[in-house]
C-alpha atoms as a PDB file:
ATOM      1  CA  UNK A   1       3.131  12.364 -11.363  1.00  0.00           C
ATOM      2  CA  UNK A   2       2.650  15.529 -12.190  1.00  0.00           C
ATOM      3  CA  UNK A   3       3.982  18.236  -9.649  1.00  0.00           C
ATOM      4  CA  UNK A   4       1.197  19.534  -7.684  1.00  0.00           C
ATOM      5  CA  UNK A   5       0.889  23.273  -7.425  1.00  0.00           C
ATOM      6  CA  UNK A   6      -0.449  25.188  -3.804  1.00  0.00           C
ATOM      7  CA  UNK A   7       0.959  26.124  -0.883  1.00  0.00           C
ATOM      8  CA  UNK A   8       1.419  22.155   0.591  1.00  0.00           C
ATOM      9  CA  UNK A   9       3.083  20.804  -2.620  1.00  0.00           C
ATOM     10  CA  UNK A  10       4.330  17.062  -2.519  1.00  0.00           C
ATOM     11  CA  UNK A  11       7.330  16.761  -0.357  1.00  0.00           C
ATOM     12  CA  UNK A  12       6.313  15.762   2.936  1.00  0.00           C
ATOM     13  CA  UNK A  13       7.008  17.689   6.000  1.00  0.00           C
ATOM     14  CA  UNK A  14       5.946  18.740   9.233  1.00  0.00           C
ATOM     15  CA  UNK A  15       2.779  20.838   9.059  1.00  0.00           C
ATOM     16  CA  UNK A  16       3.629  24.301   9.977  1.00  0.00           C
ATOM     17  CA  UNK A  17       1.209  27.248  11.572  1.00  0.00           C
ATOM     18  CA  UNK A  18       1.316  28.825   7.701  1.00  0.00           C
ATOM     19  CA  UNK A  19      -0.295  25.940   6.855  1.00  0.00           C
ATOM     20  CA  UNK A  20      -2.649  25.109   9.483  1.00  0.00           C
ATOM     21  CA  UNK A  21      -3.931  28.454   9.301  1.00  0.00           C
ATOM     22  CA  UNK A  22      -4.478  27.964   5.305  1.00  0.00           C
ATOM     23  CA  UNK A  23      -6.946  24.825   6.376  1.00  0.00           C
ATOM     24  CA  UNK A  24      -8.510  27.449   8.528  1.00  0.00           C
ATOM     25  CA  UNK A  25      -9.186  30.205   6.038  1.00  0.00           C
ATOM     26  CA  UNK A  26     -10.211  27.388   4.139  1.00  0.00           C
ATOM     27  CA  UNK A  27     -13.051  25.832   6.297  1.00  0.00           C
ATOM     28  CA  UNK A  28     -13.902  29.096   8.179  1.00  0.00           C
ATOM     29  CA  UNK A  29     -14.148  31.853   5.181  1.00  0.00           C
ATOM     30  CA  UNK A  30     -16.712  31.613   3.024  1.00  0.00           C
ATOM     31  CA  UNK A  31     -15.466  33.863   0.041  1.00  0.00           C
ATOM     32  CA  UNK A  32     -15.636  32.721  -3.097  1.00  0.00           C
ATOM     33  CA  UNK A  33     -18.043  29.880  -2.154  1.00  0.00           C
ATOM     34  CA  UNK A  34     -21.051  29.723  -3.757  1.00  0.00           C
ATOM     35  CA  UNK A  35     -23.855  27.612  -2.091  1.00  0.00           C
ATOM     36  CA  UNK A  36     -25.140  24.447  -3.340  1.00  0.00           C
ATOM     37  CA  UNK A  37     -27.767  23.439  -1.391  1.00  0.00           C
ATOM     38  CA  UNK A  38     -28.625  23.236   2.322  1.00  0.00           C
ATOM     39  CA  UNK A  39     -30.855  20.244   3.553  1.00  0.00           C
ATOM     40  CA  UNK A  40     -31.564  18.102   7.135  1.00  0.00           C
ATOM     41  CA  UNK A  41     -29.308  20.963   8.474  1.00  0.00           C
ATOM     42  CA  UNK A  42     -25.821  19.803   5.652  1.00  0.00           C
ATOM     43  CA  UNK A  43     -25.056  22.809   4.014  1.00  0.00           C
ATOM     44  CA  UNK A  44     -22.961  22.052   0.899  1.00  0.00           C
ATOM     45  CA  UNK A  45     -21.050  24.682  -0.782  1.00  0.00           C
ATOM     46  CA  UNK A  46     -18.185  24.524  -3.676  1.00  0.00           C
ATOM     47  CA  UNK A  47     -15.047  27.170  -4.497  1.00  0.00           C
ATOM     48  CA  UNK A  48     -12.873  27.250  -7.910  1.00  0.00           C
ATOM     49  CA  UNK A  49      -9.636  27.059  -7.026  1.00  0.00           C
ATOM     50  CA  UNK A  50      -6.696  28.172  -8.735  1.00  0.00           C
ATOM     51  CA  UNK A  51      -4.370  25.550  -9.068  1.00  0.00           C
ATOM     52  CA  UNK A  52      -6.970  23.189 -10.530  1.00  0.00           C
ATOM     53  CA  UNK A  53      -9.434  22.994 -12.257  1.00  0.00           C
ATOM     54  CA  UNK A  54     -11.290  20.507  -9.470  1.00  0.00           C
ATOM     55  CA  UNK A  55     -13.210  22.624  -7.037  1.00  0.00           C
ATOM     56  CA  UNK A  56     -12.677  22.799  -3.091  1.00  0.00           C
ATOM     57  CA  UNK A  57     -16.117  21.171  -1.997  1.00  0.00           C
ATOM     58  CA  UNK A  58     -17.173  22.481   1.918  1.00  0.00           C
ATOM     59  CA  UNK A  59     -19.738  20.499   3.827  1.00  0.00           C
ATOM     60  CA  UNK A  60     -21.041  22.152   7.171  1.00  0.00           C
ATOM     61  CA  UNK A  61     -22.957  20.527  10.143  1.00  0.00           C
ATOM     62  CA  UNK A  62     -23.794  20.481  13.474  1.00  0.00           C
ATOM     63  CA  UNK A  63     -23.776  17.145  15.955  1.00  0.00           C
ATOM     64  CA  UNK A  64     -25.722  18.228  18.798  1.00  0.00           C
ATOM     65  CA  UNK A  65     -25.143  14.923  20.874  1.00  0.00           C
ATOM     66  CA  UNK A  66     -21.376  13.862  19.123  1.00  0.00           C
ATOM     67  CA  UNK A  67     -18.474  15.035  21.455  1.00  0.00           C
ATOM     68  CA  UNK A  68     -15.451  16.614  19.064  1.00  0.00           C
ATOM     69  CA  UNK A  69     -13.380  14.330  20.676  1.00  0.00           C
ATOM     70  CA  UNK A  70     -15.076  11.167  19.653  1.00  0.00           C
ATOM     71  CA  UNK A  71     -15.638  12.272  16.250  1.00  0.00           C
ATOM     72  CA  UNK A  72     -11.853  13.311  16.609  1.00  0.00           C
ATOM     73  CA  UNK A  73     -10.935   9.312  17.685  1.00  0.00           C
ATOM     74  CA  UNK A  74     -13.213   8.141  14.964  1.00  0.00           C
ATOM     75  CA  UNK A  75     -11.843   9.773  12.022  1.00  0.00           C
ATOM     76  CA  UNK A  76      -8.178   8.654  13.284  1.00  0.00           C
ATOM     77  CA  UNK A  77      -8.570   5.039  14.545  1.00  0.00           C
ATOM     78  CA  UNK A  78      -7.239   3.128  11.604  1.00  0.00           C
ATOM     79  CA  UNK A  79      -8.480  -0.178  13.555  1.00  0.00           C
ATOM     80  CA  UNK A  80     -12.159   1.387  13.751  1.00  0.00           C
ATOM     81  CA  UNK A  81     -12.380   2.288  10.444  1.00  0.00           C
ATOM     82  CA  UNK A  82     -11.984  -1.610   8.930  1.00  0.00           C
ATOM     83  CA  UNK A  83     -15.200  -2.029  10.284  1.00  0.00           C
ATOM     84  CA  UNK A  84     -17.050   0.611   8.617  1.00  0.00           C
ATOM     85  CA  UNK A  85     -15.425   1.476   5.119  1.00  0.00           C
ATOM     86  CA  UNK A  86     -16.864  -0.618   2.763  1.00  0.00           C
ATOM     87  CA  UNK A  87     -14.671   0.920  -0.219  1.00  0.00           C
ATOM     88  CA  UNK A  88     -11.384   0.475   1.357  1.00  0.00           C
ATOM     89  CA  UNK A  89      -8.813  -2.063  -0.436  1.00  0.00           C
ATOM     90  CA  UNK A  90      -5.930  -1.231   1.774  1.00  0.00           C
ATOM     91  CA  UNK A  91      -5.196   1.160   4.577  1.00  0.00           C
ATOM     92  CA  UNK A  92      -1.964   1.732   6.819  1.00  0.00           C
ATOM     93  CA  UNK A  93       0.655   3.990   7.940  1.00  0.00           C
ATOM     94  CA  UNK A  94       3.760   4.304   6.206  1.00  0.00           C
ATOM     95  CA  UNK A  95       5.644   6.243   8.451  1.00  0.00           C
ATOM     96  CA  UNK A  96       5.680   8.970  11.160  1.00  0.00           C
ATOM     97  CA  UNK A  97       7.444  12.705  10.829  1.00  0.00           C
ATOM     98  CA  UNK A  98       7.096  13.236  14.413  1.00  0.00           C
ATOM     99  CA  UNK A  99       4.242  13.083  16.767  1.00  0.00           C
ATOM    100  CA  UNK A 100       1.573  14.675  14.772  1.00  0.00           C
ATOM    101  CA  UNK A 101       2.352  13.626  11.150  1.00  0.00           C
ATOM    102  CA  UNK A 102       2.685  10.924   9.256  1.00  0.00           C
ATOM    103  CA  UNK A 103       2.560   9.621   5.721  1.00  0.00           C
ATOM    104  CA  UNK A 104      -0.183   6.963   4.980  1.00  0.00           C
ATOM    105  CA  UNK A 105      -1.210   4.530   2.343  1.00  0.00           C
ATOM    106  CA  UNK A 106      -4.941   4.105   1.256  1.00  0.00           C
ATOM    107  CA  UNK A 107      -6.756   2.389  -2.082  1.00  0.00           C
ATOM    108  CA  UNK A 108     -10.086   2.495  -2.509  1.00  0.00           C
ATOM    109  CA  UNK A 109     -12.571   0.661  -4.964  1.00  0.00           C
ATOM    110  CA  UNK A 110     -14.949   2.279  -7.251  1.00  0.00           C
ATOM    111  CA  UNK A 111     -17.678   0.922  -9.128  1.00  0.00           C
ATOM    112  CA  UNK A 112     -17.260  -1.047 -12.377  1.00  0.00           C
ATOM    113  CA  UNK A 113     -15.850  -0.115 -15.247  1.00  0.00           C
ATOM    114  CA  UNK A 114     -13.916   2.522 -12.889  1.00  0.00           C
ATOM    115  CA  UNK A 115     -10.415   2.162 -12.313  1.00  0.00           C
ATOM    116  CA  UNK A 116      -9.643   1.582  -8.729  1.00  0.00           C
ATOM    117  CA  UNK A 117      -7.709   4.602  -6.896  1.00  0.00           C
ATOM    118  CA  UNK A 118      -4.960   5.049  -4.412  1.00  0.00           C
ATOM    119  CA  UNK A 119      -3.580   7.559  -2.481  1.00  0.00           C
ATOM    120  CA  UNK A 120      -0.749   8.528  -0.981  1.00  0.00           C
ATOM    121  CA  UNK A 121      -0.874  11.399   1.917  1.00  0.00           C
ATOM    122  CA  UNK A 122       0.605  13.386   4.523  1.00  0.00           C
ATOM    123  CA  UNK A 123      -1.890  13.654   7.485  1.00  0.00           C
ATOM    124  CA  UNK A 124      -1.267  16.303   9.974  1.00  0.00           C
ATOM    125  CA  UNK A 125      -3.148  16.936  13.117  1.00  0.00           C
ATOM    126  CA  UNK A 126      -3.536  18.812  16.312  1.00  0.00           C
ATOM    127  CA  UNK A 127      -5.885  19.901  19.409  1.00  0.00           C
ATOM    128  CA  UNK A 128      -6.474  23.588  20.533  1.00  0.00           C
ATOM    129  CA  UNK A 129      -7.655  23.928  24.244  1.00  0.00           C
ATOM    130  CA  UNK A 130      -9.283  20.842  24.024  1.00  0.00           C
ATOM    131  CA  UNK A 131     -12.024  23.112  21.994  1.00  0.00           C
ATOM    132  CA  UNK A 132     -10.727  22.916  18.332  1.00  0.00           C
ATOM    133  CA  UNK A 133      -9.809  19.578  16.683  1.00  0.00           C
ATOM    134  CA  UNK A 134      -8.170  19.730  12.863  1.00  0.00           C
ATOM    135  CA  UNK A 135      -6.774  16.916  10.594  1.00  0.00           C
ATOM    136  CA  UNK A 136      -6.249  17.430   7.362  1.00  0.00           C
ATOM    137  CA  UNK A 137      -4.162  15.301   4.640  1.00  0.00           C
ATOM    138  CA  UNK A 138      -2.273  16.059   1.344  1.00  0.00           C
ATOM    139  CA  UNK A 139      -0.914  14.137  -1.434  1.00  0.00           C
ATOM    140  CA  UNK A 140       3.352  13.583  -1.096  1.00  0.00           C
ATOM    141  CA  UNK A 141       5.839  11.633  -2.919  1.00  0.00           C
ATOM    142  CA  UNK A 142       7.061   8.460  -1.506  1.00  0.00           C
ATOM    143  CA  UNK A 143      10.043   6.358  -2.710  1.00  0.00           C
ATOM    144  CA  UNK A 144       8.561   3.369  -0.904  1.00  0.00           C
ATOM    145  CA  UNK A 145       5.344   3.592  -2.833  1.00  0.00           C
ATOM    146  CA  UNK A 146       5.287   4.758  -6.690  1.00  0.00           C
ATOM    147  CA  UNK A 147       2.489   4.496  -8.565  1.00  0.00           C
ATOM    148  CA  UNK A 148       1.876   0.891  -9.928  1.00  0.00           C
ATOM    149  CA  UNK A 149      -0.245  -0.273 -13.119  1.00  0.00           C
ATOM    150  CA  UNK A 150      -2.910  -1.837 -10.584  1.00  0.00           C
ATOM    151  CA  UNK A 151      -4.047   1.709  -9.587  1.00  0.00           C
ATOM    152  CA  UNK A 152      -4.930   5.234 -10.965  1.00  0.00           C
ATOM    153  CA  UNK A 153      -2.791   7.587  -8.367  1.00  0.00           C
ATOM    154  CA  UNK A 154      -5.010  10.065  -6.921  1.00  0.00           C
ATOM    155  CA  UNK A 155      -4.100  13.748  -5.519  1.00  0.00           C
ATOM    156  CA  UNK A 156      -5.608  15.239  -2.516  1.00  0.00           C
ATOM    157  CA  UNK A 157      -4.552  19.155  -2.544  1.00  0.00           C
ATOM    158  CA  UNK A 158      -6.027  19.473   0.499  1.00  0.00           C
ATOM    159  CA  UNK A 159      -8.200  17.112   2.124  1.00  0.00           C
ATOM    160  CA  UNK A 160      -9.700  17.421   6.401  1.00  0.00           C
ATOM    161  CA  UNK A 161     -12.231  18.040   9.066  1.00  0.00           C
ATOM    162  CA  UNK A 162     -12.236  21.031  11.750  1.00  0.00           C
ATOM    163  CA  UNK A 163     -14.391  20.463  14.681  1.00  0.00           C
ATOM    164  CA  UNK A 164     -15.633  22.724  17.570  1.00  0.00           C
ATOM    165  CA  UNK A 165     -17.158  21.827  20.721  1.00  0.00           C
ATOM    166  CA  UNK A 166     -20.297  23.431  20.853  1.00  0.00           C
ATOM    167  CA  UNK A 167     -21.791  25.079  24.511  1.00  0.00           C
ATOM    168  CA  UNK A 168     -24.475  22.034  24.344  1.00  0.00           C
ATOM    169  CA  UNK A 169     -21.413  20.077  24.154  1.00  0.00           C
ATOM    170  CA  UNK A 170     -22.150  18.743  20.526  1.00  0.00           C
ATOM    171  CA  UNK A 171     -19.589  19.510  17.428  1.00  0.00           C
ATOM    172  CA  UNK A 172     -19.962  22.129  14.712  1.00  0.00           C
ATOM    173  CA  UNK A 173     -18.312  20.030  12.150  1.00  0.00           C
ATOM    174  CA  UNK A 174     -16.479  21.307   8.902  1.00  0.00           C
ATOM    175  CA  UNK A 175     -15.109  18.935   6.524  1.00  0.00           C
ATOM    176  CA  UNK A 176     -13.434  20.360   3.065  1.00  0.00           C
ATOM    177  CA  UNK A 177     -12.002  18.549   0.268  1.00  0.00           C
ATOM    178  CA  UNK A 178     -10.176  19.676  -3.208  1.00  0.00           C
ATOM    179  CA  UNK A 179      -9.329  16.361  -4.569  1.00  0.00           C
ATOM    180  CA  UNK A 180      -8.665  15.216  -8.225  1.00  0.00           C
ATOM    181  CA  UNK A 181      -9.168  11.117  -9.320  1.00  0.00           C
ATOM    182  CA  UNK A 182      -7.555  11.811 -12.394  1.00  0.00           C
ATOM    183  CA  UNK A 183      -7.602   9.443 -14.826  1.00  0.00           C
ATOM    184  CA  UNK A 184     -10.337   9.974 -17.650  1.00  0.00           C
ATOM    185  CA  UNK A 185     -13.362  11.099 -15.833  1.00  0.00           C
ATOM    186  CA  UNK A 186     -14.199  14.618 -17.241  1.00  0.00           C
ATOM    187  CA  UNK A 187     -13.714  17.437 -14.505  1.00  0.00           C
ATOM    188  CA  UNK A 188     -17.414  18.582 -14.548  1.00  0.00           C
ATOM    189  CA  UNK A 189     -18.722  15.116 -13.488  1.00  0.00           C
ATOM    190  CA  UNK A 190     -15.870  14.902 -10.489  1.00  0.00           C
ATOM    191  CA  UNK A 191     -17.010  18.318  -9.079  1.00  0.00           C
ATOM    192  CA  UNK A 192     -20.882  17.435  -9.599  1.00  0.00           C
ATOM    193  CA  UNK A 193     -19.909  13.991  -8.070  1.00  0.00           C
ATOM    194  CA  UNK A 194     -17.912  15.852  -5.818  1.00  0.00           C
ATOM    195  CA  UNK A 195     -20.900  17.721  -4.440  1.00  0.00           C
ATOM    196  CA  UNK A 196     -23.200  15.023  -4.279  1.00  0.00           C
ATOM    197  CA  UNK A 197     -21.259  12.216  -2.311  1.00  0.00           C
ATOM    198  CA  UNK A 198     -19.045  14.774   0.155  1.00  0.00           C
ATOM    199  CA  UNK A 199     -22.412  15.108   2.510  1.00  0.00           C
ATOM    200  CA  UNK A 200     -22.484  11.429   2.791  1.00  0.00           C
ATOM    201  CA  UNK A 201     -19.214  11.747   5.231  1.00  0.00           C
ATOM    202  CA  UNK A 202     -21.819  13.415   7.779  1.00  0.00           C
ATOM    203  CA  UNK A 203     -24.171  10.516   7.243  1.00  0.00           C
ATOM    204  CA  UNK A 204     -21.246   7.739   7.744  1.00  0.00           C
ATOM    205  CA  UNK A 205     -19.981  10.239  11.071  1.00  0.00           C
ATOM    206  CA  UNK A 206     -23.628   9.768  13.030  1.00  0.00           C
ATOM    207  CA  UNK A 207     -23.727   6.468  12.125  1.00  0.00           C
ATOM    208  CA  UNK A 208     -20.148   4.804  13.162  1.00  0.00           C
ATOM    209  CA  UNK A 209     -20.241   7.378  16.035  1.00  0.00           C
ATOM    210  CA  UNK A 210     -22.900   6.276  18.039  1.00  0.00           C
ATOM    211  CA  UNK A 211     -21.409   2.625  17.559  1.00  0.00           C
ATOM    212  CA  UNK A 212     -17.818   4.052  18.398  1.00  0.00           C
ATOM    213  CA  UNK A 213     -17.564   3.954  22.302  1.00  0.00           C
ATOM    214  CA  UNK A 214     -18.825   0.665  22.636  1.00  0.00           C
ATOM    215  CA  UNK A 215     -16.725  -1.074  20.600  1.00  0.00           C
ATOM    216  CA  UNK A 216     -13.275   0.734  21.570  1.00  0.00           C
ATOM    217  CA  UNK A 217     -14.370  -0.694  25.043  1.00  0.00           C
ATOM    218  CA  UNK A 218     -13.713  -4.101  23.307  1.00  0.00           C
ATOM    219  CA  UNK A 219     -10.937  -3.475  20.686  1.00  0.00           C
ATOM    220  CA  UNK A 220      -7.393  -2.004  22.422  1.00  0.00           C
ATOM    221  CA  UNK A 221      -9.388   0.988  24.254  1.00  0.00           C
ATOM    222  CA  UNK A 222      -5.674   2.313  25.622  1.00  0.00           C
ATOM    223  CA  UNK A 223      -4.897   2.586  21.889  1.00  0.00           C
ATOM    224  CA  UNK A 224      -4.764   6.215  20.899  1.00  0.00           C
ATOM    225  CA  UNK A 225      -0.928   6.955  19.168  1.00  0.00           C
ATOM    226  CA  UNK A 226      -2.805  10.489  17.541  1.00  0.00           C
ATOM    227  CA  UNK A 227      -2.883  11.290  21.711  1.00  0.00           C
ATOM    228  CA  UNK A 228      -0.495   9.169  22.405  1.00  0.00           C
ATOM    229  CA  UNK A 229       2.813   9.779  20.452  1.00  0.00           C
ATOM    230  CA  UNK A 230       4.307   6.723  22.283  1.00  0.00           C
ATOM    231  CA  UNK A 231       2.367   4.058  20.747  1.00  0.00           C
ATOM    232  CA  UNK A 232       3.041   5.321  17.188  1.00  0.00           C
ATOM    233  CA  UNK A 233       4.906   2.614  15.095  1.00  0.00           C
ATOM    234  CA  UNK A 234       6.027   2.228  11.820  1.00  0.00           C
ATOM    235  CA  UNK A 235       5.175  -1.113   9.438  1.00  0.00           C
ATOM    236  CA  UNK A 236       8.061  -3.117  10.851  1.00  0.00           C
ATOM    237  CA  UNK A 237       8.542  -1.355  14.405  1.00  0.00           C
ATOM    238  CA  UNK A 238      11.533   0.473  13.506  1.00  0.00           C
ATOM    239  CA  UNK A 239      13.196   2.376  15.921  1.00  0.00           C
ATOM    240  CA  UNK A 240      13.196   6.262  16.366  1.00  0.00           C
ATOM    241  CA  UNK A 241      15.764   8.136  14.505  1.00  0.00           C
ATOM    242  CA  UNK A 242      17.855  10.535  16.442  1.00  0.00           C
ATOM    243  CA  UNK A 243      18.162  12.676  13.332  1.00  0.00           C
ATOM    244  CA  UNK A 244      14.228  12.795  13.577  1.00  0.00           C
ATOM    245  CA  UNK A 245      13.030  12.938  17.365  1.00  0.00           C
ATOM    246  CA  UNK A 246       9.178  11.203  17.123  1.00  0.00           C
ATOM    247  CA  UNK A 247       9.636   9.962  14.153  1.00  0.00           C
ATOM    248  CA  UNK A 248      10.895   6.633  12.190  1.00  0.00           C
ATOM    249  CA  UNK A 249      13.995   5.894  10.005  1.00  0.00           C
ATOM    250  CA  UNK A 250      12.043   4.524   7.040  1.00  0.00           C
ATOM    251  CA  UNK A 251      10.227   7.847   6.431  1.00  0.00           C
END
């Protein structure tokens, strides 16, 4: 793989305040973003970026009856989302860096004659006075998981979601993405594509939201390891390195 450029690069480590406060300038500056289109209150907007030429795509909306913190669980509950991602292959967590990031795997299909994709990504995360909620992912280097002929290997630069509790107690919800298929598809249809299928994260949000508290009531409700560090595990249970406090020997 080629080496990515930006400030995240593709050696995984534990996100630091540089670079949670790039996601931020990110999501809440608008320079160099030039509008799309706004409609049923989704404003799309896109940003050339300089180390690629696939553009940073923004997506803006507002929940006015979705908590931040359930759209928080929902985007993290790996269990919840086997339910509603119809183009997942294969999903899980490869390991844990300590007790708010890990390294996960994640195919995807794509329609015929497309290649299928797969990822592989650092996800970092974190909660602000319980009034700010970030994730956001990146493409690393594993040893554990190469590419393999059965997959195109996909980069995310910078991939995640920033949501703020709103005084009606809703979410204004920001969700960016700068990431490259590769493969053969020509770079102006993945930023057109890009721009087109990003607001459809807003539709698949109000719909598995509304769905979401109901049937966590039924499926492990305790089960929360991005709030509760404890009840992260790695693939086969390993124990926690000393050398790594929170995280897992096999990272």
């Amino acid at each position: 793989m080629a080496e990515q450029k930006g400030l995240l690069g593709l050696e995984a480590h534990p996100a630091t305040e540089e670079e949670f406060a790039y996601f931020l300038k990110l999501a809440d500056s608008d320079d160099g973003y030039v509008e799309l289109y706004v409609k049923d209150g989704i404003q799309v907007m896109s940003k050339p970026m300089e180390n690629s030429p696939i553009k940073m795509i923004k997506v803006r909306y507002e929940f006015k009856d979705l908590a931040p913190e359930l759209i928080y669980d929902v985007l993290h509950d790996p269990l919840y989302r086997r339910t509603w991602d119809e183009h997942m292959i294969e999903g899980f967590e490869i390991c844990t860096l300590d007790a708010t990031n890990d390294i996960g795997y994640y195919s995807v299909k794509l329609p015929f004659p497309l290649k299928n994709r797969d990822f592989v990504n650092q996800r970092s995360w974190r909660v602000t006075d319980d009034k700010e909620f970030i994730i956001f992912n990146h493409t690393v280097n594993h040893k554990d998981h190469p590419e393999t002929s059965r997959y195109i290997r996909s980069i995310s630069h910078i991939t995640g979601y920033l949501l703020r509790r709103l005084d009606s107690g809703g979410t204004a919800f920001t969700y960016i993405t700068q990431s490259d298929p590769k493969g053969w598809l020509p770079t102006w249809f993945i930023n057109k594509a890009g721009s087109h299928l990003a607001p459809r994260v807003i539709q698949n949000i109000d719909k598995v939201g509304r769905n979401y508290a109901e049937w966590k009531a039924q499926n492990h409700p305790d089960f929360k390891p991005w709030l509760k560090p404890d009840q992260m595990t790695s693939p086969k249970g390993k124990e926690h390195s000393a050398e790594k406090p929170g995280g897992y020997k096999n990272c």
